[in-house]
Protein backbone atom coordinates (compact mmCIF):
# COMPACT_ATOMS: atom_id res chain seq x y z
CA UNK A 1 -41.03 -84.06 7.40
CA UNK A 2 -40.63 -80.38 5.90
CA UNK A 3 -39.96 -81.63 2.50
CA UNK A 4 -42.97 -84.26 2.71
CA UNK A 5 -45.37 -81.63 3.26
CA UNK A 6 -44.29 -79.13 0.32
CA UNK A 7 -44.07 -82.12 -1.41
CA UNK A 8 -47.66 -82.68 -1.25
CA UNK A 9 -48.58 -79.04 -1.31
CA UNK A 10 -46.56 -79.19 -4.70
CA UNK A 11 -48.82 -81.97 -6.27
CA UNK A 12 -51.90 -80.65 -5.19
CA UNK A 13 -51.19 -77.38 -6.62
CA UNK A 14 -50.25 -79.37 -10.27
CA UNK A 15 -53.43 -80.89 -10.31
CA UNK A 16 -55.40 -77.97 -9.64
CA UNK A 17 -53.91 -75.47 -12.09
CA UNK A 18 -53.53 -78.45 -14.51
CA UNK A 19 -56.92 -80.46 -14.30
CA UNK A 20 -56.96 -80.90 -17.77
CA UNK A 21 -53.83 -82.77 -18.11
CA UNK A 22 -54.16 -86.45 -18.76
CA UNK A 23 -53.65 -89.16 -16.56
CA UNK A 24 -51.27 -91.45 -18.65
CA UNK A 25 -49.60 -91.05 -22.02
CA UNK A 26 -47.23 -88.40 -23.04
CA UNK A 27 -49.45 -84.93 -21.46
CA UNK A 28 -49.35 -87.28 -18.36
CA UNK A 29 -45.76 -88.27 -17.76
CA UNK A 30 -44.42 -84.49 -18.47
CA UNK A 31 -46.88 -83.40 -16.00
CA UNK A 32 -45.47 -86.40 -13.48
CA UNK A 33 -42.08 -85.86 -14.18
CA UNK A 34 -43.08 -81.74 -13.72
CA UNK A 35 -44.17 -82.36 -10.34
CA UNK A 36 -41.90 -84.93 -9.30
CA UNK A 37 -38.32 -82.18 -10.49
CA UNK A 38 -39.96 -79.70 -8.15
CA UNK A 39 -40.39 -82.29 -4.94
CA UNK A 40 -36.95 -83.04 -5.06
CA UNK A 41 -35.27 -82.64 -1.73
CA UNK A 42 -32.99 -79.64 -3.31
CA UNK A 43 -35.82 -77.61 -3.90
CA UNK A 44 -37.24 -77.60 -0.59
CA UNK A 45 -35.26 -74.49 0.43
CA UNK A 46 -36.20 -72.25 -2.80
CA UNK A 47 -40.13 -73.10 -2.44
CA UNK A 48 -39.63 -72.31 1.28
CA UNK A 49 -38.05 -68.87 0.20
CA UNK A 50 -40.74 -68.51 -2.04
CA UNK A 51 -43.68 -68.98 -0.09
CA UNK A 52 -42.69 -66.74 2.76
CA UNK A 53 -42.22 -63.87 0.05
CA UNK A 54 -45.87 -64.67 -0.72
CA UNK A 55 -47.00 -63.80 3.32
CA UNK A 56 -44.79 -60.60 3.72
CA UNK A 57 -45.63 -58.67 0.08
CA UNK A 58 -48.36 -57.29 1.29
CA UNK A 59 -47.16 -55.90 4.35
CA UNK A 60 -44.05 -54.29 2.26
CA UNK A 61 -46.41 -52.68 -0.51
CA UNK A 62 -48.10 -50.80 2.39
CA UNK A 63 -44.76 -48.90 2.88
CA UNK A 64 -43.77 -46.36 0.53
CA UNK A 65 -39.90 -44.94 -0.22
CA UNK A 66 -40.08 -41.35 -0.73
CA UNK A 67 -36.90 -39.29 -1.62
CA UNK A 68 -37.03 -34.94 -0.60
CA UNK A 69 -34.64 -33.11 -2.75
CA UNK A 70 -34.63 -29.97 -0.71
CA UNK A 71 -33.56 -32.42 1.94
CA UNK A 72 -31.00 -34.21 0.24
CA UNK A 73 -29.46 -31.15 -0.90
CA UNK A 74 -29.55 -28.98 2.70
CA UNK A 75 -26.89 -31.50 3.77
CA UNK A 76 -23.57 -30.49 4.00
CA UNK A 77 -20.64 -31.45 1.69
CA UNK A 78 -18.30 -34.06 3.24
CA UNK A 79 -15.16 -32.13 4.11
CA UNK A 80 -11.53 -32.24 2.17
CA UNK A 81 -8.99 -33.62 4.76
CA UNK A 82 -6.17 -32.98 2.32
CA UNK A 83 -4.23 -29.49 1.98
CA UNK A 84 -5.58 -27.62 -1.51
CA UNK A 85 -2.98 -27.14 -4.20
CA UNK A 86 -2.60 -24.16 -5.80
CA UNK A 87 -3.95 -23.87 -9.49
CA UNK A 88 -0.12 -22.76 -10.57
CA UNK A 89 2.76 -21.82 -8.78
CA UNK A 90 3.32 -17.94 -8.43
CA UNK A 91 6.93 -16.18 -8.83
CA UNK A 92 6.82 -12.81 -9.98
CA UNK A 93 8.64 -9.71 -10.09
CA UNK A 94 8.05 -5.92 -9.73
CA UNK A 95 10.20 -2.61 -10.07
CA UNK A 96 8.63 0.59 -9.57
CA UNK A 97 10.41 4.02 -10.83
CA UNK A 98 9.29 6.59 -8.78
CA UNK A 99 10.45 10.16 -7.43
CA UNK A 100 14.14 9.87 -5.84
CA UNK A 101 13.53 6.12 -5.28
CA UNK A 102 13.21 2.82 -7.37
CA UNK A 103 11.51 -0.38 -5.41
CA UNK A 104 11.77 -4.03 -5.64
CA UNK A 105 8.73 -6.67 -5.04
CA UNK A 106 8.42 -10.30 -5.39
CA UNK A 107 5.48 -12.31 -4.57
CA UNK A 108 5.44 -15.96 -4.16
CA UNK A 109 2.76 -18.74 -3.61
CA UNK A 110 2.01 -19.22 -0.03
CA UNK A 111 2.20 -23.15 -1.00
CA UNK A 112 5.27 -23.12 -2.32
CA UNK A 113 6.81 -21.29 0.81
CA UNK A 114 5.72 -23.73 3.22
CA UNK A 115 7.34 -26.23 1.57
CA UNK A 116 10.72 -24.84 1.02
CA UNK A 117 10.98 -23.64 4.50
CA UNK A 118 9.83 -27.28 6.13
CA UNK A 119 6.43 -25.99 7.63
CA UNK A 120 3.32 -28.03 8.12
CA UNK A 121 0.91 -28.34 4.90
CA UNK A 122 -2.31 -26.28 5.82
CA UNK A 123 -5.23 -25.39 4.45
CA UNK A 124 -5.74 -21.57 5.56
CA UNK A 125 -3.29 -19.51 7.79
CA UNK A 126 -4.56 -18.31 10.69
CA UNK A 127 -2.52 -15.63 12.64
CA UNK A 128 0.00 -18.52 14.06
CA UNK A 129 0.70 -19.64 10.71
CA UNK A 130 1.03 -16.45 8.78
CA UNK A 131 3.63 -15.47 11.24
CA UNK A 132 5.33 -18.16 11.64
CA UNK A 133 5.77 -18.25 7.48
CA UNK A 134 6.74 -14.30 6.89
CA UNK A 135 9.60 -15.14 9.56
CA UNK A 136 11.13 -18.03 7.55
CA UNK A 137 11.27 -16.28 4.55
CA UNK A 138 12.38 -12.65 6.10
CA UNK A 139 15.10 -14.74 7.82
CA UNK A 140 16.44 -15.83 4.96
CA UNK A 141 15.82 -13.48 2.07
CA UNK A 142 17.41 -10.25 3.38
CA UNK A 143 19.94 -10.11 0.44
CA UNK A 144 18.36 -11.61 -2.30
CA UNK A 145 18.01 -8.57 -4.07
CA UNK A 146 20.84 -5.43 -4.63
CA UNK A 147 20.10 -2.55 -7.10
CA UNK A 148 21.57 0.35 -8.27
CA UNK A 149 22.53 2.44 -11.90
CA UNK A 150 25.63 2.24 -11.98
CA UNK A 151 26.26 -1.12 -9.94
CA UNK A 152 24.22 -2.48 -7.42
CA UNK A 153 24.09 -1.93 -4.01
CA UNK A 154 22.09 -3.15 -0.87
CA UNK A 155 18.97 -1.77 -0.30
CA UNK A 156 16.26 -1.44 2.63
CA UNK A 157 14.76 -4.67 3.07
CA UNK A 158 11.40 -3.68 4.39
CA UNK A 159 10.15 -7.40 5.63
CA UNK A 160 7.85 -10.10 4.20
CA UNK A 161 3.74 -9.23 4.07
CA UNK A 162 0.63 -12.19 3.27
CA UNK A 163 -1.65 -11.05 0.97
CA UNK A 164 -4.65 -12.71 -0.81
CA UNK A 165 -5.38 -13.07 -4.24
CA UNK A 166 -3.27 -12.87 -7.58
CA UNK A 167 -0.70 -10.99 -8.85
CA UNK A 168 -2.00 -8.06 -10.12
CA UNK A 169 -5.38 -8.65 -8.50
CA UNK A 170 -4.09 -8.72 -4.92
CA UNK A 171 -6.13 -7.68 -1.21
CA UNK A 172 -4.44 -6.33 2.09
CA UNK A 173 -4.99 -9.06 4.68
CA UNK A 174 -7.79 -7.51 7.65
CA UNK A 175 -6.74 -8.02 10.82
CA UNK A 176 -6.90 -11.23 12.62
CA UNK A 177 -8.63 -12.86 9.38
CA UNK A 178 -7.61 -16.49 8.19
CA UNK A 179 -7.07 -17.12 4.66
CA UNK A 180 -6.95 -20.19 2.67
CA UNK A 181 -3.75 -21.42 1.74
CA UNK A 182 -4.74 -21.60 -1.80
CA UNK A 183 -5.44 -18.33 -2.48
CA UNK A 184 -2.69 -16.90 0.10
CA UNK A 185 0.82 -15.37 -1.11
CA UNK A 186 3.58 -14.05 0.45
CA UNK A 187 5.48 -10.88 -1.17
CA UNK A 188 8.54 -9.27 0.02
CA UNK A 189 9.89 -5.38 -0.47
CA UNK A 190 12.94 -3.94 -0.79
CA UNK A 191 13.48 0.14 -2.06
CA UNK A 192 16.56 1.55 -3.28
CA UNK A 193 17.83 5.32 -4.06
CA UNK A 194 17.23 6.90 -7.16
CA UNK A 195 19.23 8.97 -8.74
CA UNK A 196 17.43 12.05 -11.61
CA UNK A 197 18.14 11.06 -15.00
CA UNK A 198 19.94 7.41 -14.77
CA UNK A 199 21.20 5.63 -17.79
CA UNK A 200 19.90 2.02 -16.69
CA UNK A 201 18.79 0.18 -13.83
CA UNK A 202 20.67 -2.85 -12.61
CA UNK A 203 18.96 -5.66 -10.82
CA UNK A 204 20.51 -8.38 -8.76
CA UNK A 205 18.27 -11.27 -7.69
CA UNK A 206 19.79 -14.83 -5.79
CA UNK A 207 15.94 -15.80 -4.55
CA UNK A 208 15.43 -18.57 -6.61
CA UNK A 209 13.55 -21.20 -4.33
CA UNK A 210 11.90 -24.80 -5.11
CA UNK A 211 14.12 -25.25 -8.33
CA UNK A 212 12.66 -22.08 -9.78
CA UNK A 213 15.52 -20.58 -12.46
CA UNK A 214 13.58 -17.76 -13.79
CA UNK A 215 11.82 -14.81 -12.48
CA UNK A 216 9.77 -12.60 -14.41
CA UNK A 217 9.83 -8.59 -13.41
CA UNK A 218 7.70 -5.85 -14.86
CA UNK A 219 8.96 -2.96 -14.58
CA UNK A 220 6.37 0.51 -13.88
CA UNK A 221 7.47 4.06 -14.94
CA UNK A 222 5.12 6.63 -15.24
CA UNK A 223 2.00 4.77 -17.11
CA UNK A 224 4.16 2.28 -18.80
CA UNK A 225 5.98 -1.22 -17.99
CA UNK A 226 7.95 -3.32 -19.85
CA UNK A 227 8.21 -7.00 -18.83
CA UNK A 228 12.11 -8.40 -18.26
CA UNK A 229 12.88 -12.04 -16.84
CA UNK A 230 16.12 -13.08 -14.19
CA UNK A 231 17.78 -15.89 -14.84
CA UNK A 232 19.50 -18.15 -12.71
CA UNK A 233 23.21 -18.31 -13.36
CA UNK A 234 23.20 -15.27 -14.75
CA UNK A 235 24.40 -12.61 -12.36
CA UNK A 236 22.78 -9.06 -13.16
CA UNK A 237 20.29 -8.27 -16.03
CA UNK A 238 19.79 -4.25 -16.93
CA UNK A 239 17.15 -2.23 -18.29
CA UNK A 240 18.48 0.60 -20.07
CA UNK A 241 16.25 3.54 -19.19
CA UNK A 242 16.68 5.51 -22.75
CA UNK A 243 15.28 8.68 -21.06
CA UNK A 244 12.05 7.33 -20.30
CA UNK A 245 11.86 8.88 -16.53
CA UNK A 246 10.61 11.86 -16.01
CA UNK A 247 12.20 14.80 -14.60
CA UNK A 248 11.16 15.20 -10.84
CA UNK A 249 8.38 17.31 -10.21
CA UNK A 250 10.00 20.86 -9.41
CA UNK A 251 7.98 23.02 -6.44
CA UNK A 252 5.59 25.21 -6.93
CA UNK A 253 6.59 28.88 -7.21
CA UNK A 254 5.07 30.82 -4.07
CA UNK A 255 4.35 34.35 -4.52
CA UNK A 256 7.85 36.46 -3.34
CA UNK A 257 6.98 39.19 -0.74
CA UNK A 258 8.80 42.66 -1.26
CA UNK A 259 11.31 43.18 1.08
CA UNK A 260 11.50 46.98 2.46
CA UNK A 261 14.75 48.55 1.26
CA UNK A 262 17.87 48.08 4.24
CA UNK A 263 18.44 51.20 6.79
CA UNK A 264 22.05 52.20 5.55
CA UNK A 265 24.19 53.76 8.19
CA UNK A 266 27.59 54.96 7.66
CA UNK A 267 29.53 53.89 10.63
CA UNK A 268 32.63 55.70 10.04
CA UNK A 269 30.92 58.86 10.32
CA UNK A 270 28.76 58.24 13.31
CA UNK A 271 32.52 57.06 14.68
CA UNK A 272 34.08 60.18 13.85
CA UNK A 273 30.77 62.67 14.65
CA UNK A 274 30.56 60.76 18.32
CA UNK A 275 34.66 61.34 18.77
CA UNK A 276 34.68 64.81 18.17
CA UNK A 277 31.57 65.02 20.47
CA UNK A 278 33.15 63.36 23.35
CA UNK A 279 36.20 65.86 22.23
CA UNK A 280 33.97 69.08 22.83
CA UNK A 281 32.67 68.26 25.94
CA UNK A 282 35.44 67.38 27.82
CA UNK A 283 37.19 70.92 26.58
CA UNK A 284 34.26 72.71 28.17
CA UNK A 285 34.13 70.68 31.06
CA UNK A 286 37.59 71.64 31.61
CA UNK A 287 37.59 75.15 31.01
CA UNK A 288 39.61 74.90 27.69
CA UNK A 289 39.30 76.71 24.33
CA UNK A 290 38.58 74.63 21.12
CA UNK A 291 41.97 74.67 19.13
CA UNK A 292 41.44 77.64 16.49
CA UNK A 293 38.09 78.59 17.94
CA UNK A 294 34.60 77.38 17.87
CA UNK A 295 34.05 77.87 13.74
CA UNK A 296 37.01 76.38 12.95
CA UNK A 297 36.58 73.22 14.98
CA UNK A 298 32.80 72.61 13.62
CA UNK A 299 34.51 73.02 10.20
CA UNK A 300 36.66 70.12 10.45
CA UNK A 301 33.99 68.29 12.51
CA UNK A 302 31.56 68.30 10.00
CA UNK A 303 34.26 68.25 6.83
CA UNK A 304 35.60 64.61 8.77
CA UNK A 305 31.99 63.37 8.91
CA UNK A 306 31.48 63.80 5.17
CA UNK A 307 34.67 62.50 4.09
CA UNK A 308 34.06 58.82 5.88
CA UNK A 309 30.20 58.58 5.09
CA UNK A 310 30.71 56.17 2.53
CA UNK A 311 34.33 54.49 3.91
CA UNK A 312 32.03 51.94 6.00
CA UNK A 313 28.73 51.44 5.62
CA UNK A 314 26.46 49.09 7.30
CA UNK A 315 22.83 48.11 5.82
CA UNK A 316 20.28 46.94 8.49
CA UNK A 317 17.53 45.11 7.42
CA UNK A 318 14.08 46.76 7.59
CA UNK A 319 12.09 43.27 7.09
CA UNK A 320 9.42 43.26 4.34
CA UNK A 321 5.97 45.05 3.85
CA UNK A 322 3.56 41.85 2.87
CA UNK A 323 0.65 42.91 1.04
CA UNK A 324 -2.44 42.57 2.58
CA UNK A 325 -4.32 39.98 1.45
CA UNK A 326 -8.58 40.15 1.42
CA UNK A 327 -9.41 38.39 -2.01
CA UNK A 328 -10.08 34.66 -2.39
CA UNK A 329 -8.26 34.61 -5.35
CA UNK A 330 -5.09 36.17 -3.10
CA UNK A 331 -5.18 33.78 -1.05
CA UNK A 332 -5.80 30.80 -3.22
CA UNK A 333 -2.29 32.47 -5.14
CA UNK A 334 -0.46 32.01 -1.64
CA UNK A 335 -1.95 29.11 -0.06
CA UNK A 336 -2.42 26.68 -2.66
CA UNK A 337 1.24 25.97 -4.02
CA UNK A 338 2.41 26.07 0.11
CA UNK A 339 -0.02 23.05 -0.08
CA UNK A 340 1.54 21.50 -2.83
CA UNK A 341 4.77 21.94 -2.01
CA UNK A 342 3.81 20.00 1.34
CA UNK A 343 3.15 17.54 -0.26
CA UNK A 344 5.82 17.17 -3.03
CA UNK A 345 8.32 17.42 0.25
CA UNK A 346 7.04 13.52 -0.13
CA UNK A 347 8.32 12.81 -2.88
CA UNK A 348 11.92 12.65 -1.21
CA UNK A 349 12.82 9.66 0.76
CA UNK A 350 15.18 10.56 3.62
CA UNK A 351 13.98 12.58 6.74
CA UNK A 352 16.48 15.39 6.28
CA UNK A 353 15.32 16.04 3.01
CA UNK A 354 11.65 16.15 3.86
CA UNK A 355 12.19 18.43 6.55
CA UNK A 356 14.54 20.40 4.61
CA UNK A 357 11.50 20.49 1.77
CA UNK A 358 8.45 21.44 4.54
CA UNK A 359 10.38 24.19 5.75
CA UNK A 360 10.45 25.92 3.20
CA UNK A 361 6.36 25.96 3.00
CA UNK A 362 5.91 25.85 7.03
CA UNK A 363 6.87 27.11 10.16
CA UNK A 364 9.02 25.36 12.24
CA UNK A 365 6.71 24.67 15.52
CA UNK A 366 4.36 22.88 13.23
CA UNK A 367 7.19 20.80 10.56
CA UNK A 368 6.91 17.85 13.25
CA UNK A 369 3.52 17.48 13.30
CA UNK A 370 2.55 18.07 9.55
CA UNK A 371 5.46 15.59 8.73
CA UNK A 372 3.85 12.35 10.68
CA UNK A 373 0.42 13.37 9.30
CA UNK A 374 0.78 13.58 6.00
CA UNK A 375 3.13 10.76 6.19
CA UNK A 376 0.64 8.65 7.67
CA UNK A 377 -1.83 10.01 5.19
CA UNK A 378 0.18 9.09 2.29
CA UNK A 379 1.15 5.47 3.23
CA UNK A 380 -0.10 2.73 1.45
CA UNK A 381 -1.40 -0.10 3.95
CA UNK A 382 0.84 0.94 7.07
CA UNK A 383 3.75 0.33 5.19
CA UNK A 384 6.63 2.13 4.66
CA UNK A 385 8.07 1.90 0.86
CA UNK A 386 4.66 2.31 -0.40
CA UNK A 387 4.13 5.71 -0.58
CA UNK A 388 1.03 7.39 -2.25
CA UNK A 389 2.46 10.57 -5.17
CA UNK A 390 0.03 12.96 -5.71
CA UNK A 391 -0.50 13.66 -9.28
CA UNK A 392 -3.68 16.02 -8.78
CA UNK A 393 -4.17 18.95 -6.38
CA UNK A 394 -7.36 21.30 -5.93
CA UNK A 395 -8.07 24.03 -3.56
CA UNK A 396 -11.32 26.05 -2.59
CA UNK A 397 -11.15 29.26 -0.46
CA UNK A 398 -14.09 29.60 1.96
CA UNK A 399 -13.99 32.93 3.43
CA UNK A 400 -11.00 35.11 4.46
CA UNK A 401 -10.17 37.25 7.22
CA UNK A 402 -7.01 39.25 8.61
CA UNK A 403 -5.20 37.81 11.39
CA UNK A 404 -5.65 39.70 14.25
CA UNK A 405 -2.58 38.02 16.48
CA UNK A 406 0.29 39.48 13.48
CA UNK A 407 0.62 39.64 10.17
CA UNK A 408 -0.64 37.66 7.55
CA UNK A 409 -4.51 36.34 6.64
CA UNK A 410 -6.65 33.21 7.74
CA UNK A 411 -8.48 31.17 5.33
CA UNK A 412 -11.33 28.72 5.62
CA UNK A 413 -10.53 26.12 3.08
CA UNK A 414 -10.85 22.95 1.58
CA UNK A 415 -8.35 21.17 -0.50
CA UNK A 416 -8.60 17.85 -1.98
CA UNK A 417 -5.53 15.87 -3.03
CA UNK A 418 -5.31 12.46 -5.51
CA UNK A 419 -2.40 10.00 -5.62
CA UNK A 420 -1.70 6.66 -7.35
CA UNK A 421 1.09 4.18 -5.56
CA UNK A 422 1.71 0.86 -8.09
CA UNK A 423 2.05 -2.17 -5.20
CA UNK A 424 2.08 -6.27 -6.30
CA UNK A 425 1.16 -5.53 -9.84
CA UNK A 426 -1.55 -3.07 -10.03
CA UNK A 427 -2.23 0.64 -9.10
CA UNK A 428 -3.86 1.90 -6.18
CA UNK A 429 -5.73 5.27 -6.31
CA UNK A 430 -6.33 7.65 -3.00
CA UNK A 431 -8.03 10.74 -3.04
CA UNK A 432 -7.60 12.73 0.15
CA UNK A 433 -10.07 15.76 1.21
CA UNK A 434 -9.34 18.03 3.81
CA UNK A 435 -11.40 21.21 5.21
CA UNK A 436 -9.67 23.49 7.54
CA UNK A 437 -8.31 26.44 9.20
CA UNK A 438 -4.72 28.03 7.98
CA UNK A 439 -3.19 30.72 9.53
CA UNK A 440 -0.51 32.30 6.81
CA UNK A 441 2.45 34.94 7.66
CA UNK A 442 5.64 36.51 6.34
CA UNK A 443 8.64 34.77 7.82
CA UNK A 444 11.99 36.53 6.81
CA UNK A 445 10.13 37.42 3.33
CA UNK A 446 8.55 34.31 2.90
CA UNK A 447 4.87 33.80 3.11
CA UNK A 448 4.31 30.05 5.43
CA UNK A 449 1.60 28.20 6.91
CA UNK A 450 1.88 28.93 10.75
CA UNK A 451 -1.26 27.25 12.21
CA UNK A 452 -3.29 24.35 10.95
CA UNK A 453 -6.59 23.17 12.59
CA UNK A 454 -8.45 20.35 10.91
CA UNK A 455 -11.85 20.12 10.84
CA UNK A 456 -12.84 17.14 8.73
CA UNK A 457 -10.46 15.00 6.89
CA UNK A 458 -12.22 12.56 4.45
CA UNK A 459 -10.94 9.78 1.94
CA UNK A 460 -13.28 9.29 -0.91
């Protein structure tokens, strides 16, 4: 029935488009056998297809597609479910030459840690994570490194840290933030004694991980480094120092106060002068004559007193006569190499020595708390190892005035002090200022700081 009817719609349609065709002959058959190809049964489908195109076009051009860029571009980026991997893998080396102490740092790819010690592939560390991965390598990497200058010995493993960055272009973790895997490393410390003047330094490294057989180190003294490489199977390597340290930084020389000269009392006299003393008065107590008379016995009295005046001598200190202070430039002269030298106590790296060093510029009631303060002042980050040397020092004197409570002056002051500390690669620069109160006095001929009050402590 369908294909009846489109069959007829099919001729009708021929002869009204092609009215001009003949009827019979050759115009007439083509247009016969035209019209009878396209009323085949097969077709029936295609013309249906075609004539309901015809009915719906005009309700499709009515509707227009329309594309917003600012829309299409607002939309967020699908989402990476795999881990990132790390441009290159990092292994690098550092030894730093300073005062009394020589220290060891390695920094590795946070990517290439997880994997060695077994840990699940992430793509940042959050606090779980970054724990979690300074433990498994602290764990294990206590002895990878020994040092010395003669031979090598253990040193103070200080612990594993995560940092972000590069080497040489690395940033101290805030706390509580999450970094990305990718851009995460973790770096381990160890320090070591060092002796003034060595020959060479001999490093010891076993911490070769992931099937890594070489380890670059730079080595820092003073402004300079030199780059040497570890090498797996090989079991020191040495850098021959050639009298490239410097000689540590001596103390600055404190004005001396004049000590008053000694009472000097001859002992043996004031013996023999009390003796025949006692001697007199218990022959007048008595009743008794002095043997030979009263001349005679003063005579050898005072002959025995001048004969042991200088047998035995004893000299008792008078203490000292400290000048008294009233200029600024006085007190700059006294108080600004005490400062110094507080801080050049820093330089050493055992406690005894500090404390030894501090005493000499400070009184003893305030050593303890001047030691954690500056200490704490001086470290790098919170951590221990990384200690700050001051290169530059600069005091200003306020206003002075006498101390009314002993001896000595007080000084309204401000000092400012500037230190570089190398760390992963690259320097780090502190500048330190201070304004305060210091109280100064003689101890045992020795001017010291006895009081400190600070009143604004600033780093710029």
């Amino acid at each position: 029935m369908m294909e009846g009817t489109f069959s007829k719609v099919l001729k009708m349609t021929v002869a009204e488009e092609y009215p001009a065709l003949p009827r019979g002959g050759v115009g007439g058959l083509q247009a016969a056998k035209c019209a009878s190809a396209f009323t085949r049964p097969g077709y029936a489908a295609v013309w249906f297809v075609l004539l309901l195109g015809c009915l719906l076009a005009p309700l499709l051009s009515a509707q227009t597609l329309t594309f917003d860029p600012a829309k299409i571009l607002s939309q967020p980026l699908p989402k990476s479910t795999e881990p990132v991997t790390p441009l290159e893998q990092i292994y690098q080396g550092y030894v730093y030459l300073e005062p009394n102490q020589m220290r060891f740092e390695v920094l590795f790819d946070a990517t290439t840690v997880l994997e060695w010690a077994g840990l699940p592939k992430t793509l940042s560390l959050g606090d779980g994570e970054q724990k979690a991965l300074m433990e498994a390598l602290a764990a294990k990497a206590g002895d990878w490194c020994r040092m010395g200058t003669v031979k090598v010995n253990e040193g103070n493993f200080l612990g594993a840290s995560i940092i972000k960055g590069k080497p040489g272009a690395t940033l101290p973790l805030e706390e509580g933030e999450r970094v990305t895997t990718r851009e995460a490393m973790v770096g381990l410390i160890w320090e070591f004694p060092l002796p003034p003047l060595p020959e060479e330094i001999v490093i010891q490294w076993k911490g070769y991980i992931q099937d890594q057989k070489r380890l670059p180190i730079r080595v820092f003294f003073g402004v300079k480094s030199e780059l040497i490489e570890a090498v797996s199977g090989v079991s020191q390597v040495r850098w021959r120092v050639k009298d490239r340290l410097p000689m540590p930084a001596p103390l600055a020389a404190v004005p001396k106060i004049e000590a008053l000269p000694p009472w000097r009392i001859p002992m043996a006299s004031v013996i023999w002068f009390s003796l025949g003393l006692v001697f007199f008065l218990l022959l007048k107590g008595s009743g008794s004559r002095l043997p030979g008379g009263l001349i005679s016995f003063l005579g050898a009295w005072l002959m025995g007193a001048l004969v042991t005046w200088p047998l035995f001598v004893v000299d008792v200190p008078r203490g000292s006569a400290a000048p008294e202070v009233k200029e600024k430039s006085e007190a700059e002269a006294v108080l600004a190499p005490l400062l110094r030298n507080v801080y050049r106590a820093f330089d050493y790296r055992t406690e005894s020595e500090i404390y030894d060093t501090l005493a000499r510029s400070v009184s003893g009631e305030l050593l303890r708390k001047l030691y954690l303060e500056t200490l704490e002042s001086l470290t790098l980050e919170g951590r221990e190892g990384t200690r700050v040397t001051i290169s530059e020092f600069s005091v200003e004197i306020m206003q002075v005035t006498q101390n009314t409570e002993g001896a000595g002056f007080i000084v309204d002051c401000q000092w400012t002090a500037l230190g570089t500390v190398g760390h992963w690669g690259h320097a780090h620069t502190r500048v330190n200022r201070y304004k305060a109160k210091v109280t100064v006095a003689p101890e045992e001929s020795e001017w010291k700081i006895v009081n400190l009050d600070v009143e604004e402590a600033r780093r710029i």
